[in-house]
N, C-alpha and C. Protein backbone atom coordinates (compact mmCIF):
# COMPACT_ATOMS: atom_id res chain seq x y z
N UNK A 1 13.95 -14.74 15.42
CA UNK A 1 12.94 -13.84 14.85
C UNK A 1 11.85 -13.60 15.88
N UNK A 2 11.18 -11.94 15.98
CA UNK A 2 10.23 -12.12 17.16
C UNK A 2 8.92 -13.07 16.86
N UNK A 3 8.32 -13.02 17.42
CA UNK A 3 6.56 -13.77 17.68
C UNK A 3 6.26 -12.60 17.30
N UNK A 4 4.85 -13.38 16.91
CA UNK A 4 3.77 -12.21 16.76
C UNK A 4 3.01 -11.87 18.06
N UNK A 5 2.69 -10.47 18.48
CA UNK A 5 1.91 -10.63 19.46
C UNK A 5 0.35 -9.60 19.28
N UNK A 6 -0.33 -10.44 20.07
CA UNK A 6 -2.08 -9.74 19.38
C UNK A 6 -2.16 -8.96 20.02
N UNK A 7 -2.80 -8.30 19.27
CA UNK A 7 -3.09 -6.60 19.95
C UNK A 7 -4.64 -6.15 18.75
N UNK A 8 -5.06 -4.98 19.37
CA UNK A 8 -6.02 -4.65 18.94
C UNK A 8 -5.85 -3.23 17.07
N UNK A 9 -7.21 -3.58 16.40
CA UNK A 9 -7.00 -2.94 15.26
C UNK A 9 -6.03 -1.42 15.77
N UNK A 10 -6.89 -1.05 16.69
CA UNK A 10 -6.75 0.43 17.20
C UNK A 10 -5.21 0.78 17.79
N UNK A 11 -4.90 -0.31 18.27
CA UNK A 11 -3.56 -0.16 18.88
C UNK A 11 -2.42 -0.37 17.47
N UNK A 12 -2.80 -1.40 16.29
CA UNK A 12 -1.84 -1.03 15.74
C UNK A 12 -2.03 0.34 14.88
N UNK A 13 -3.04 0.86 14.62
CA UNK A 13 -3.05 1.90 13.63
C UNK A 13 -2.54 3.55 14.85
N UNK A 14 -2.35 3.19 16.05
CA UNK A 14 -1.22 3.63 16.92
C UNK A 14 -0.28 3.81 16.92
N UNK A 15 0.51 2.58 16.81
CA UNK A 15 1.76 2.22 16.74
C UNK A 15 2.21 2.69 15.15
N UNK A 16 1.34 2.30 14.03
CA UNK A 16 2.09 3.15 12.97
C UNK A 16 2.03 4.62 13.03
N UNK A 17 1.12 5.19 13.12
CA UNK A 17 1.39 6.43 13.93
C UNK A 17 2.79 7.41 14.63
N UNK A 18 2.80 6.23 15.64
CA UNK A 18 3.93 6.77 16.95
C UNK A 18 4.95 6.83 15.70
N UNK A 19 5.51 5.84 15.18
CA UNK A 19 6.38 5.65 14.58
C UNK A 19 6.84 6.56 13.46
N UNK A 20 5.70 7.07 12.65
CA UNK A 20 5.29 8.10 11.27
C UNK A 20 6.03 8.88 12.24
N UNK A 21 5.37 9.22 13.32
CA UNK A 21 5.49 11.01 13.80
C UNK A 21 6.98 10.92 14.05
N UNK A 22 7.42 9.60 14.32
CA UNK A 22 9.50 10.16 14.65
C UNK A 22 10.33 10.09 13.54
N UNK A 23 9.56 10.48 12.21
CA UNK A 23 10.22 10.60 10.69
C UNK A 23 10.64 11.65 10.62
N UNK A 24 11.71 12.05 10.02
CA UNK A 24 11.90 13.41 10.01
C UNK A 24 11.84 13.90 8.37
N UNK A 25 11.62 15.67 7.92
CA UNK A 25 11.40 15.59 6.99
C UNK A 25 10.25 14.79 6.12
N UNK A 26 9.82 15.00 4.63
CA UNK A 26 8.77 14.26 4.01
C UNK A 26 9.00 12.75 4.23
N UNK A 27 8.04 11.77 4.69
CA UNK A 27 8.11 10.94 5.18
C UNK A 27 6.67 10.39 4.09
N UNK A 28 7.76 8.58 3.54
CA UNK A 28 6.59 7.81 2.40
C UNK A 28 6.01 6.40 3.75
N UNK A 29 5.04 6.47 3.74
CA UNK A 29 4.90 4.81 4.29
C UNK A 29 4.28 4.06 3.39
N UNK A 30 4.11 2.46 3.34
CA UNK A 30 3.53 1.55 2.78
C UNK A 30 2.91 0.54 3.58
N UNK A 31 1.69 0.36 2.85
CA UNK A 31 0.87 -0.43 3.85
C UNK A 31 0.74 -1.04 2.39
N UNK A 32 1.02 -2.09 2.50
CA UNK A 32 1.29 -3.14 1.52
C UNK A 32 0.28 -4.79 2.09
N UNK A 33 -0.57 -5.00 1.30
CA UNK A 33 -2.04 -5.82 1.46
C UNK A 33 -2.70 -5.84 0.32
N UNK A 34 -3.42 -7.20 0.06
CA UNK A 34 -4.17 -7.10 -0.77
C UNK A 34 -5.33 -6.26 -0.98
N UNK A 35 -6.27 -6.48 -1.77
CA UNK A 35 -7.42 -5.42 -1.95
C UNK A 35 -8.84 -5.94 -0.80
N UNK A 36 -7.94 -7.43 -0.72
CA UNK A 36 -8.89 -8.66 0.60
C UNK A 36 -8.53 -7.44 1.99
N UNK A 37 -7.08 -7.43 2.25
CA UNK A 37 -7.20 -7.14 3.28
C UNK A 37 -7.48 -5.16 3.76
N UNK A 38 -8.07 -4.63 2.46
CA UNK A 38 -8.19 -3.05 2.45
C UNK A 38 -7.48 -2.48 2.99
N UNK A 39 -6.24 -2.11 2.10
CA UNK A 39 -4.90 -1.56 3.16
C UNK A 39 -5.52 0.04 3.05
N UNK A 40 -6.45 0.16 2.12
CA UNK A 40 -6.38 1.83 1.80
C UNK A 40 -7.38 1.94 3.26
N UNK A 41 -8.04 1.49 3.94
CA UNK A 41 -8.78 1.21 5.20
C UNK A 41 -7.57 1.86 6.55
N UNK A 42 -7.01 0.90 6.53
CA UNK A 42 -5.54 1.28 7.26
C UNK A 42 -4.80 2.42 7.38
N UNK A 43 -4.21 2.96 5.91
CA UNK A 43 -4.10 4.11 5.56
C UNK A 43 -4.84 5.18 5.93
N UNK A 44 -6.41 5.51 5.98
CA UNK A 44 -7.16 6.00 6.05
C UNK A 44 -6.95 6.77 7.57
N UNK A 45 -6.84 5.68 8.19
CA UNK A 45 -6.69 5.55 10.05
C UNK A 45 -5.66 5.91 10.62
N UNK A 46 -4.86 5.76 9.78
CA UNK A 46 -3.54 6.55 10.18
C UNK A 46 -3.30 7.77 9.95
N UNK A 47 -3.71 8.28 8.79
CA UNK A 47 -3.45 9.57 8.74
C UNK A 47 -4.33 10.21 9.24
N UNK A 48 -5.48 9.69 9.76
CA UNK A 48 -6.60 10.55 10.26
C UNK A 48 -5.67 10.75 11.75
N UNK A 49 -5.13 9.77 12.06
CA UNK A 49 -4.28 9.51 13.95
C UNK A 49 -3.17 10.83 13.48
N UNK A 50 -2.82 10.90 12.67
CA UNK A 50 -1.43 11.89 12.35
C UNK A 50 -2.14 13.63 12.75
N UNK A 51 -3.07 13.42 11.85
CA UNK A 51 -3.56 14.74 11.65
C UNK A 51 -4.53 15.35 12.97
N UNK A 52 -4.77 14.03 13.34
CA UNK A 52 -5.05 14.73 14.89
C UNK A 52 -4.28 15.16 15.74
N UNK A 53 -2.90 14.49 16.04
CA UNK A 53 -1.55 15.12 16.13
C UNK A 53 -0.85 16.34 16.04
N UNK A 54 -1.40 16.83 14.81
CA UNK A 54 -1.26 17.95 13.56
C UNK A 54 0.04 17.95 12.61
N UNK A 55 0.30 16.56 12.63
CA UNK A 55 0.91 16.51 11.43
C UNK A 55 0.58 16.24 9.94
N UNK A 56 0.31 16.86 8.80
CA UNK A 56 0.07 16.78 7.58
C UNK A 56 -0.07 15.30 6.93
N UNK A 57 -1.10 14.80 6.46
CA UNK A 57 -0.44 13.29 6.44
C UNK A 57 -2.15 13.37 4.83
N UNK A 58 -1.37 12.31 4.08
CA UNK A 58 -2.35 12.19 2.65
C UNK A 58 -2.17 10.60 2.09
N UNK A 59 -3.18 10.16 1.97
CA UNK A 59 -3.11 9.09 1.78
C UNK A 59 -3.35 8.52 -0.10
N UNK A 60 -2.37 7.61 -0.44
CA UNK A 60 -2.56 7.55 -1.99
C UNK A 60 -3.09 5.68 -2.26
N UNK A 61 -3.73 5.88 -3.13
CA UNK A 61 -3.67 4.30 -3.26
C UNK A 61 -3.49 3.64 -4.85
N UNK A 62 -2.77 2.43 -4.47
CA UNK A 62 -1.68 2.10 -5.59
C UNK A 62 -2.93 1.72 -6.78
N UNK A 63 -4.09 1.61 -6.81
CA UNK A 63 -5.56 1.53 -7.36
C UNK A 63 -5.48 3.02 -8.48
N UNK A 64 -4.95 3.83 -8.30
CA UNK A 64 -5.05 5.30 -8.86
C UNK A 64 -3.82 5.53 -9.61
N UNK A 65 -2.67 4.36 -9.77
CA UNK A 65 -1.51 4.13 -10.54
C UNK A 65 -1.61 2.56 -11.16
N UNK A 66 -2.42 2.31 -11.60
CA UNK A 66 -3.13 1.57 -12.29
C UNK A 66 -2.38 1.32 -13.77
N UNK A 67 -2.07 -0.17 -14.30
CA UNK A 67 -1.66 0.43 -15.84
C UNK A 67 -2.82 0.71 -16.70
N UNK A 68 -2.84 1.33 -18.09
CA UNK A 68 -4.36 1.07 -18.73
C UNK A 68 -4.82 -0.47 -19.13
N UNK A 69 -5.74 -0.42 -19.24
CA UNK A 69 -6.36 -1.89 -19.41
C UNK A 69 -5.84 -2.63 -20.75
N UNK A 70 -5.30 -1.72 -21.73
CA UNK A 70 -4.94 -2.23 -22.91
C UNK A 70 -3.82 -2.94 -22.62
N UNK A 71 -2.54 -2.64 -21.36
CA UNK A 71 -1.42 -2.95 -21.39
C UNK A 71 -1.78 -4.05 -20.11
N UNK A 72 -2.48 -4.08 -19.52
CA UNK A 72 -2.66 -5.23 -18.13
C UNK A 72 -3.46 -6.53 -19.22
N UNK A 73 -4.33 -6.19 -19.84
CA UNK A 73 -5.43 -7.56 -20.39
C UNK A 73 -4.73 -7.71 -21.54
N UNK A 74 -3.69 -7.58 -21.98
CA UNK A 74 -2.91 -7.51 -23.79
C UNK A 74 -2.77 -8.81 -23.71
N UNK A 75 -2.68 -10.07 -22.84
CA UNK A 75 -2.55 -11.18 -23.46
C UNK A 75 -3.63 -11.95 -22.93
N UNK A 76 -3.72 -11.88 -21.65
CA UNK A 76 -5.10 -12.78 -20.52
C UNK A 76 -5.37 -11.74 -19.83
N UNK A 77 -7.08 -12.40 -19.92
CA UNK A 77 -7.68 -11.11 -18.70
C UNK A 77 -7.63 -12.09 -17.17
N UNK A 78 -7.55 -12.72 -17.50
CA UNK A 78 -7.29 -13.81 -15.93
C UNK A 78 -5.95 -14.10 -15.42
N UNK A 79 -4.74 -12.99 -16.09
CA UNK A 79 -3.21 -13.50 -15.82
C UNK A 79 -2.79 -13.46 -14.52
N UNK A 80 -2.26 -14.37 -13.51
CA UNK A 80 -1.96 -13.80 -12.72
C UNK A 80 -0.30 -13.54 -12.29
N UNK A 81 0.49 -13.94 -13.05
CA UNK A 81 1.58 -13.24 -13.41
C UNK A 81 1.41 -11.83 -14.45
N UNK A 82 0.27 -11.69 -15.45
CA UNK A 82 -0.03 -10.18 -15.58
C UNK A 82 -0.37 -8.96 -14.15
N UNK A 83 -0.84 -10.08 -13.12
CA UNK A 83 -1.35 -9.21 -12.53
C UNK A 83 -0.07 -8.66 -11.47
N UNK A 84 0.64 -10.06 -11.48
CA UNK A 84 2.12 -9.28 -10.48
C UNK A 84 2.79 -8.74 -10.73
N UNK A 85 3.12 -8.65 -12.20
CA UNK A 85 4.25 -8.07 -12.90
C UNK A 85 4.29 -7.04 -13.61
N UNK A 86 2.92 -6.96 -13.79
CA UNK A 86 2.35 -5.62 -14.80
C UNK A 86 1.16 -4.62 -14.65
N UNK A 87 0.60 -5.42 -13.77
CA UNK A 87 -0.91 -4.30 -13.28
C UNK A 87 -0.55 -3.22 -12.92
N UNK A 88 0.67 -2.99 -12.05
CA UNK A 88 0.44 -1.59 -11.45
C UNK A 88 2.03 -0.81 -11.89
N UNK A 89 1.87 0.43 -12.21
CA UNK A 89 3.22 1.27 -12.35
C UNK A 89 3.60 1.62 -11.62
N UNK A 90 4.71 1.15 -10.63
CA UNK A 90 5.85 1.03 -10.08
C UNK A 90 6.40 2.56 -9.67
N UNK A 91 7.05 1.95 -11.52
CA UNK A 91 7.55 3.03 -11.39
C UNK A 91 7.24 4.80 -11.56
N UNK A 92 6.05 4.72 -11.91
CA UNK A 92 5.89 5.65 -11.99
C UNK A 92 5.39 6.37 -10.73
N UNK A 93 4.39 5.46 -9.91
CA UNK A 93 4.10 6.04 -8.20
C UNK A 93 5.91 6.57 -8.09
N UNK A 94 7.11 5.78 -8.19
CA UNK A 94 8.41 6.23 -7.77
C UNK A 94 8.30 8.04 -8.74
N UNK A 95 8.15 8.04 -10.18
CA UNK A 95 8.46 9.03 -10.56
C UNK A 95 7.51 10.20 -10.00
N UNK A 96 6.74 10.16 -9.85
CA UNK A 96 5.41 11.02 -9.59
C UNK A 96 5.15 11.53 -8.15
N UNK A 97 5.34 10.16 -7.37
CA UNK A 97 5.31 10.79 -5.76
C UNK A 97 6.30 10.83 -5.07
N UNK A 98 7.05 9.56 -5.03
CA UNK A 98 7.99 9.43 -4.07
C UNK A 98 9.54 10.51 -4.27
N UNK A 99 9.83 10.29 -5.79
CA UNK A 99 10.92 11.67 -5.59
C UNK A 99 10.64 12.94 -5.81
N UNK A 100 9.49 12.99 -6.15
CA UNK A 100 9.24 14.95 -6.17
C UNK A 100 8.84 15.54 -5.10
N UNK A 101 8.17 14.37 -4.48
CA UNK A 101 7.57 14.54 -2.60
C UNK A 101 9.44 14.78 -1.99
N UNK A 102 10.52 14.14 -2.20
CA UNK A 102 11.61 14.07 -1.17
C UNK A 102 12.39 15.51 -1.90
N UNK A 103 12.26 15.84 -3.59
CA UNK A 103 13.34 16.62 -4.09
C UNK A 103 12.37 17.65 -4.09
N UNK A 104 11.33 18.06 -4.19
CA UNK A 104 10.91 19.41 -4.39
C UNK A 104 9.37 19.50 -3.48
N UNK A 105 8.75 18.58 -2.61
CA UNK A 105 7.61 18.87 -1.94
C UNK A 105 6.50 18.70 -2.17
N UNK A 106 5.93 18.12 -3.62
CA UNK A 106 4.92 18.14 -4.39
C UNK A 106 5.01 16.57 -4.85
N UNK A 107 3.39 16.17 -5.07
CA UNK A 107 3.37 15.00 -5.43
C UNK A 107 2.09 14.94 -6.29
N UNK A 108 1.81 13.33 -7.58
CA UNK A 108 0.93 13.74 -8.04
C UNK A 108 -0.07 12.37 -7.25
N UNK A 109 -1.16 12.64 -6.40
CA UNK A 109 -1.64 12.06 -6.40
C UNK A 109 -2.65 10.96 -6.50
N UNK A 110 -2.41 10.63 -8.00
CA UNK A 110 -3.07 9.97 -8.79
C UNK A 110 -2.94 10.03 -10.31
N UNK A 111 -2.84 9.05 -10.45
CA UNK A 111 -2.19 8.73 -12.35
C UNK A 111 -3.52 8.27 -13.25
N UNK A 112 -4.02 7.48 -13.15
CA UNK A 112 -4.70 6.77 -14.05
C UNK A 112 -6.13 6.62 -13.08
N UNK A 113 -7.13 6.66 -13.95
CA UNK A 113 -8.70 6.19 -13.62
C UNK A 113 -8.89 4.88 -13.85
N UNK A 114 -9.01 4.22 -12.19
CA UNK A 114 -9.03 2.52 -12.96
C UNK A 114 -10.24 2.33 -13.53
N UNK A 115 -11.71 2.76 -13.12
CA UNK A 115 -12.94 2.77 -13.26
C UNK A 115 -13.10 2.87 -14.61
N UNK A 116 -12.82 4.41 -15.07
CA UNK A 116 -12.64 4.81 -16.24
C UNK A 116 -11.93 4.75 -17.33
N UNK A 117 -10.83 3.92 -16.88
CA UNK A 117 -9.96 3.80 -18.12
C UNK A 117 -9.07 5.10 -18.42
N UNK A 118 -8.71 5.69 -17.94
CA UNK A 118 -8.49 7.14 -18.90
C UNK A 118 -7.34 7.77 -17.43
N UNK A 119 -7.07 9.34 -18.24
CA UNK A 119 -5.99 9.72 -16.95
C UNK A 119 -6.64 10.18 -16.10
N UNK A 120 -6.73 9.82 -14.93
CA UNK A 120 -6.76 10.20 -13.58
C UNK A 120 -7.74 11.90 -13.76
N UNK A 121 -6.14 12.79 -14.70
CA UNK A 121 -6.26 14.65 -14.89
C UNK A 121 -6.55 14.65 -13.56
N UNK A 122 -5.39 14.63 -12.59
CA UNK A 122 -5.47 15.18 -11.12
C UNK A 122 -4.43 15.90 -10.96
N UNK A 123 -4.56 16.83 -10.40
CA UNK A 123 -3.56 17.98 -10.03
C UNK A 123 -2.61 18.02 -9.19
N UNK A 124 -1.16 18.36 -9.25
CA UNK A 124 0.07 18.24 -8.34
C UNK A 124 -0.09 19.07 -7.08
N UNK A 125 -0.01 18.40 -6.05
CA UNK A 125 -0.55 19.00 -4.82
C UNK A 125 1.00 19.42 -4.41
N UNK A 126 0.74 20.31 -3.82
CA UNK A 126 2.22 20.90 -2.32
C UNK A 126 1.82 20.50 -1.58
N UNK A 127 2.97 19.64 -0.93
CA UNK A 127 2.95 18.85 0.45
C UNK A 127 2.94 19.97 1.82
N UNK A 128 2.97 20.25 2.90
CA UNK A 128 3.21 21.23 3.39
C UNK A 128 4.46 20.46 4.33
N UNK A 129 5.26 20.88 4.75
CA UNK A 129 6.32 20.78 5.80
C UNK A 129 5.97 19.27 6.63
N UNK A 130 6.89 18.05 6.65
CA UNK A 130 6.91 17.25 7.90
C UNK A 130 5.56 16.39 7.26
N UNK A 131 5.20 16.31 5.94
CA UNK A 131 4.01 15.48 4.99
C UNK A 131 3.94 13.95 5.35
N UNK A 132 3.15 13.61 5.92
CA UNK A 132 3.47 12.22 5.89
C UNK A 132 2.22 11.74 4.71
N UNK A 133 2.92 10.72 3.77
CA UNK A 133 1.82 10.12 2.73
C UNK A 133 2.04 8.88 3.07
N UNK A 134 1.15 7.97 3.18
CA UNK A 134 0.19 6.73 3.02
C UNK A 134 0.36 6.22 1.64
N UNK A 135 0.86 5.05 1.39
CA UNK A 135 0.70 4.44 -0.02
C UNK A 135 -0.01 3.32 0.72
N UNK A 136 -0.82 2.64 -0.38
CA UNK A 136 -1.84 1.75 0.28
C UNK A 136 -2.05 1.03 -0.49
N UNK A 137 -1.60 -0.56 -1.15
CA UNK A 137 -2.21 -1.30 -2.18
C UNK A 137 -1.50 -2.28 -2.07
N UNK A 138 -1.58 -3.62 -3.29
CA UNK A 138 -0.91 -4.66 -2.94
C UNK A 138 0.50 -4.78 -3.72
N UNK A 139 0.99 -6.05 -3.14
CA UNK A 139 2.78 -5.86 -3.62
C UNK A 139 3.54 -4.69 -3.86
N UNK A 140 3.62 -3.88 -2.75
CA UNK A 140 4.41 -2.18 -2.93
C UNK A 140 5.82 -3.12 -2.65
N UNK A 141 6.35 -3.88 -1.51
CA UNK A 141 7.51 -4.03 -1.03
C UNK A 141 8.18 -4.91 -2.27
N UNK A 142 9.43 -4.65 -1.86
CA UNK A 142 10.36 -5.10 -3.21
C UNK A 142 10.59 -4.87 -4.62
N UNK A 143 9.93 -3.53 -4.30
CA UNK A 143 9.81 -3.17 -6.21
C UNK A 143 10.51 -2.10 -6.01
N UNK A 144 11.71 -1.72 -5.36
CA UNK A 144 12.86 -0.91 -5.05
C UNK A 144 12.10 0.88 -4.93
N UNK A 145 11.32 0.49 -4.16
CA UNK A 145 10.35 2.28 -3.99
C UNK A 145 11.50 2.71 -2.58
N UNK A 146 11.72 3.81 -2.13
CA UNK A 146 12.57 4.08 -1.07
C UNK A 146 11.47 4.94 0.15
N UNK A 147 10.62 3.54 0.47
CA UNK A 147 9.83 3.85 2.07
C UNK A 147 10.35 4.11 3.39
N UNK A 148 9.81 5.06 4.01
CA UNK A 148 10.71 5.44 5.35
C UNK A 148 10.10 4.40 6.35
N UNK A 149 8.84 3.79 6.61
CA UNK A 149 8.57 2.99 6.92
C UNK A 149 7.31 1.82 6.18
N UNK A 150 7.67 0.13 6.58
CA UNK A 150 6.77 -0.90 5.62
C UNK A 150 6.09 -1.26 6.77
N UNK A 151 4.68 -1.44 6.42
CA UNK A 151 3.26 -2.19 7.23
C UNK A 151 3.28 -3.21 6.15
N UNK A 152 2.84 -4.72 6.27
CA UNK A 152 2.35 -5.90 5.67
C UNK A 152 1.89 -5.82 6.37
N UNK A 153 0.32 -6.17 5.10
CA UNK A 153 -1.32 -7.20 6.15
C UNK A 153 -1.03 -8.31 5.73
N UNK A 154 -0.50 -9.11 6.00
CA UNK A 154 -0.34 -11.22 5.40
C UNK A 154 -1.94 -11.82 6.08
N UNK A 155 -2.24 -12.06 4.43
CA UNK A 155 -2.83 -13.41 4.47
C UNK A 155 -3.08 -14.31 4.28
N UNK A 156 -3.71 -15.61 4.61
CA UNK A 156 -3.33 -16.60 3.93
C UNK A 156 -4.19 -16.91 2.88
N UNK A 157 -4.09 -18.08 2.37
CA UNK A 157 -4.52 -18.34 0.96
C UNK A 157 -5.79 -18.56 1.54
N UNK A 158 -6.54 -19.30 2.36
CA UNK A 158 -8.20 -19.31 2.48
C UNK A 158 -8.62 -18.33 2.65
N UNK A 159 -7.90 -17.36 3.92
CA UNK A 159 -8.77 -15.48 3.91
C UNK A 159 -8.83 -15.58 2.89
N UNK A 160 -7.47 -14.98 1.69
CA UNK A 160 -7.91 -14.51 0.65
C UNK A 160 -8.89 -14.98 -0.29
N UNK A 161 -8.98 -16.11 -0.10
CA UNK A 161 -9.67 -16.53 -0.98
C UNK A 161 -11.37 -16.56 -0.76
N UNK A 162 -11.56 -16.33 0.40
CA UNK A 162 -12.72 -16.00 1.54
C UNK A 162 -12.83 -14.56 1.36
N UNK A 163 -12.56 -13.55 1.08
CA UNK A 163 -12.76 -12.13 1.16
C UNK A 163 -12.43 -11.58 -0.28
N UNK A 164 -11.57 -12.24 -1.16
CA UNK A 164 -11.50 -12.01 -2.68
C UNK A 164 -13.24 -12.03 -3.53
N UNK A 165 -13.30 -10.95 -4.44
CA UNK A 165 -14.59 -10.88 -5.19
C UNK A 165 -13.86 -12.21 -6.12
N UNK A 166 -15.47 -12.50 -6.55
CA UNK A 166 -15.19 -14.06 -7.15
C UNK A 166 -14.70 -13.63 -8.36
N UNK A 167 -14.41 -12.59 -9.03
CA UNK A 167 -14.29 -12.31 -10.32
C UNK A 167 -12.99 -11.62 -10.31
N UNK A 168 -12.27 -11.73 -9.38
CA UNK A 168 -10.92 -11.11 -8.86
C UNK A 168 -10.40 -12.34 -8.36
N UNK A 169 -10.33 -13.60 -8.20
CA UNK A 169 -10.09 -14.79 -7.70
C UNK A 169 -8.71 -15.16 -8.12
N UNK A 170 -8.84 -14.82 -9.78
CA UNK A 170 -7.33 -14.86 -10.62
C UNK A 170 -6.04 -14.32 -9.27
N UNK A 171 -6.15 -12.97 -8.90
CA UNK A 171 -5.31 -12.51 -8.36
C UNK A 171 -4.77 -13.00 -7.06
N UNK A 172 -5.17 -14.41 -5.90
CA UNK A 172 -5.17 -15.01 -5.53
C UNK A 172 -3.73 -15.44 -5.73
N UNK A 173 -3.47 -16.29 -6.70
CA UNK A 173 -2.05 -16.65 -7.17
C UNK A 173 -1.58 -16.09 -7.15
N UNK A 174 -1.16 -15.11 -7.55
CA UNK A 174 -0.36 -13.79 -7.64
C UNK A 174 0.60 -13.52 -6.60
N UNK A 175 -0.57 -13.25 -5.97
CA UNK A 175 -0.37 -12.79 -4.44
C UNK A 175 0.50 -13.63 -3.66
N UNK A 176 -0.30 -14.92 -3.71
CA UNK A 176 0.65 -15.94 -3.04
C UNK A 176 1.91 -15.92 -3.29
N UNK A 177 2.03 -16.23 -5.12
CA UNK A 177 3.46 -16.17 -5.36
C UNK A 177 4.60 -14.68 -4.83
N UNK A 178 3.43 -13.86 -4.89
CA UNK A 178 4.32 -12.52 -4.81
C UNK A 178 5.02 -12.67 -2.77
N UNK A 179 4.30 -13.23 -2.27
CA UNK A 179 4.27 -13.39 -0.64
C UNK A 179 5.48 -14.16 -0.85
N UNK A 180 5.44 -15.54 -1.16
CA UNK A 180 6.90 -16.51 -1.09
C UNK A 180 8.11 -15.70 -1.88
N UNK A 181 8.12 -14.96 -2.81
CA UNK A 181 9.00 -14.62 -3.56
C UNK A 181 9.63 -13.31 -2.97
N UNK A 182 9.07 -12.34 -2.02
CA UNK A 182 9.55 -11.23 -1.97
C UNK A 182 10.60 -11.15 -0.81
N UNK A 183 11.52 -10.71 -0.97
CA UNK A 183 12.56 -10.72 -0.08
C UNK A 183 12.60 -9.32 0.86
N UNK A 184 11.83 -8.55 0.58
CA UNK A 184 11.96 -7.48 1.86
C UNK A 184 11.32 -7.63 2.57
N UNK A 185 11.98 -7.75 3.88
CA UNK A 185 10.96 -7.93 5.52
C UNK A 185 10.34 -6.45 5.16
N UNK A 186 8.97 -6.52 5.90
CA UNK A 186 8.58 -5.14 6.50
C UNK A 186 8.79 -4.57 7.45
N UNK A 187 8.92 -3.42 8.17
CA UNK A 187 9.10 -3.23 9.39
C UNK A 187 7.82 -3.51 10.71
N UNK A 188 6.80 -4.06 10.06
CA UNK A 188 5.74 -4.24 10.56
C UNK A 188 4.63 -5.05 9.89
N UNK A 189 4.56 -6.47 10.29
CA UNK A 189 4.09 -7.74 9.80
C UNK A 189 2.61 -7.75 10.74
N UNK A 190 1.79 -7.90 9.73
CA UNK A 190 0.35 -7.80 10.44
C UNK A 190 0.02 -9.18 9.65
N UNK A 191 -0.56 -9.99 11.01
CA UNK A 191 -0.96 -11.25 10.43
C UNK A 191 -2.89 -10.49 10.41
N UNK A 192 -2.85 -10.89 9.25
CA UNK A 192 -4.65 -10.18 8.86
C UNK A 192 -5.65 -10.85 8.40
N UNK A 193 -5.75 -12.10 9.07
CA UNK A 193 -6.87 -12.90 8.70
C UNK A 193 -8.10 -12.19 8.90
N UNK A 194 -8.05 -12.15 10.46
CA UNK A 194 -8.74 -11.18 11.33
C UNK A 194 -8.54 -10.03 11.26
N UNK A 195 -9.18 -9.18 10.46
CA UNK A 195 -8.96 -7.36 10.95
C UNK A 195 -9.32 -7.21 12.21
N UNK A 196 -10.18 -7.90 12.57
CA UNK A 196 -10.62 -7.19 13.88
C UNK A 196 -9.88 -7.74 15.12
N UNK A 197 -8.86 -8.53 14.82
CA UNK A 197 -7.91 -9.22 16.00
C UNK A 197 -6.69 -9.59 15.46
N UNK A 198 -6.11 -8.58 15.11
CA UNK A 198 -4.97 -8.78 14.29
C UNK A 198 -3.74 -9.35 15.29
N UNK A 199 -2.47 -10.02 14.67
CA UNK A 199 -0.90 -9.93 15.53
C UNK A 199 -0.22 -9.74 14.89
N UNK A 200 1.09 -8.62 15.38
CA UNK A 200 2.15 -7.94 15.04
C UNK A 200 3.51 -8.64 15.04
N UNK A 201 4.04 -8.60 14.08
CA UNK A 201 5.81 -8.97 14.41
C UNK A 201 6.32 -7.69 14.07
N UNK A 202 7.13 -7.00 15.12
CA UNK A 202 8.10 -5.67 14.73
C UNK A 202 9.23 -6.05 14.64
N UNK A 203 10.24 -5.39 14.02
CA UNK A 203 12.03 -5.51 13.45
C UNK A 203 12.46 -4.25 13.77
């Protein structure tokens, strides 16, 4: 298996980049991280690197496919197997973006108001030609979504637990468990204690 080797924030939000731009056709990525390690941050940086390029690129975050609060807190508001198994719709980011973005060009970017409780009421955008979208949130890998390319930020249990809001702490476990349990490599392993001195393992 390779090593990780350190490199700078800037160089990897590069390298996902280089990589986006040799997708052909609508192209999904995942930057898969907790809310510790702000993957929607990541996301952000990349598509800004794309679009300087001039390739089309939109970034979604798995925060805006949210379940409602009635169906996440229905048994514990501190679950953290609620929070791996049920906080976020899956499947529906699959129904909403990922195959209407590959079968017809259009995606909805955004389902649910986590703030608010309520629907999102956001409008189906047209992708334009060669689209690259950004999914950005935690545990995307292994929930059978069909990404053209995977970013993991891994961290460990003290970051997280060092950069977790204290009232979000529950999700801690989760995470962990979701880290030992998931069986899809990413194509790009960011050890992310350090944002600002990150190291890479590529496949």
């Amino acid at each position: 298996m390779p090593d990780f080797t350190a490199i700078s924030p800037d160089t990897l939000i590069g390298m996902v980049a280089e990589r986006a731009l040799g997708l052909p056709g609508f192209a999904v990525i995942a930057i898969d991280g907790a809310d510790a390690a702000d993957p929607m941050r990541v996301a952000t940086s990349v598509a800004e690197r794309l679009r300087a390029h001039g390739c089309p690129a939109d970034t979604i975050s798995l925060h805006d496919f949210v379940r409602p609060a009635s169906v996440r807190l229905e048994y514990d508001r501190d679950s953290e197997f609620t929070y791996r198994t049920g906080w976020f719709d899956y499947a529906a980011l699959n129904r909403e973006v990922l195959e209407p973005l590959r079968n017809e060009g259009r995606y909805l970017p955004a389902l649910w108001n986590e703030r608010a409780d309520r629907s999102a009421r956001a409008r189906i955008r047209t992708a334009p030609a060669g689209t690259v979208l950004l999914l950005a949130g935690p545990m995307l890998l292994g929930r059978g979504l069909d990404f053209d390319l995977t970013v993991a930020l891994r961290m460990s249990e003290g970051a997280l637990r060092r950069r977790t809001d204290e009232h979000e702490l529950f999700t801690v476990a989760g995470l962990l468990e979701y880290q030992r349990g998931r069986t899809e490599e990413p194509d790009i392993l960011a050890a992310w204690d350090h944002p600002d001195r990150p190291a890479v393992r590529v496949r």
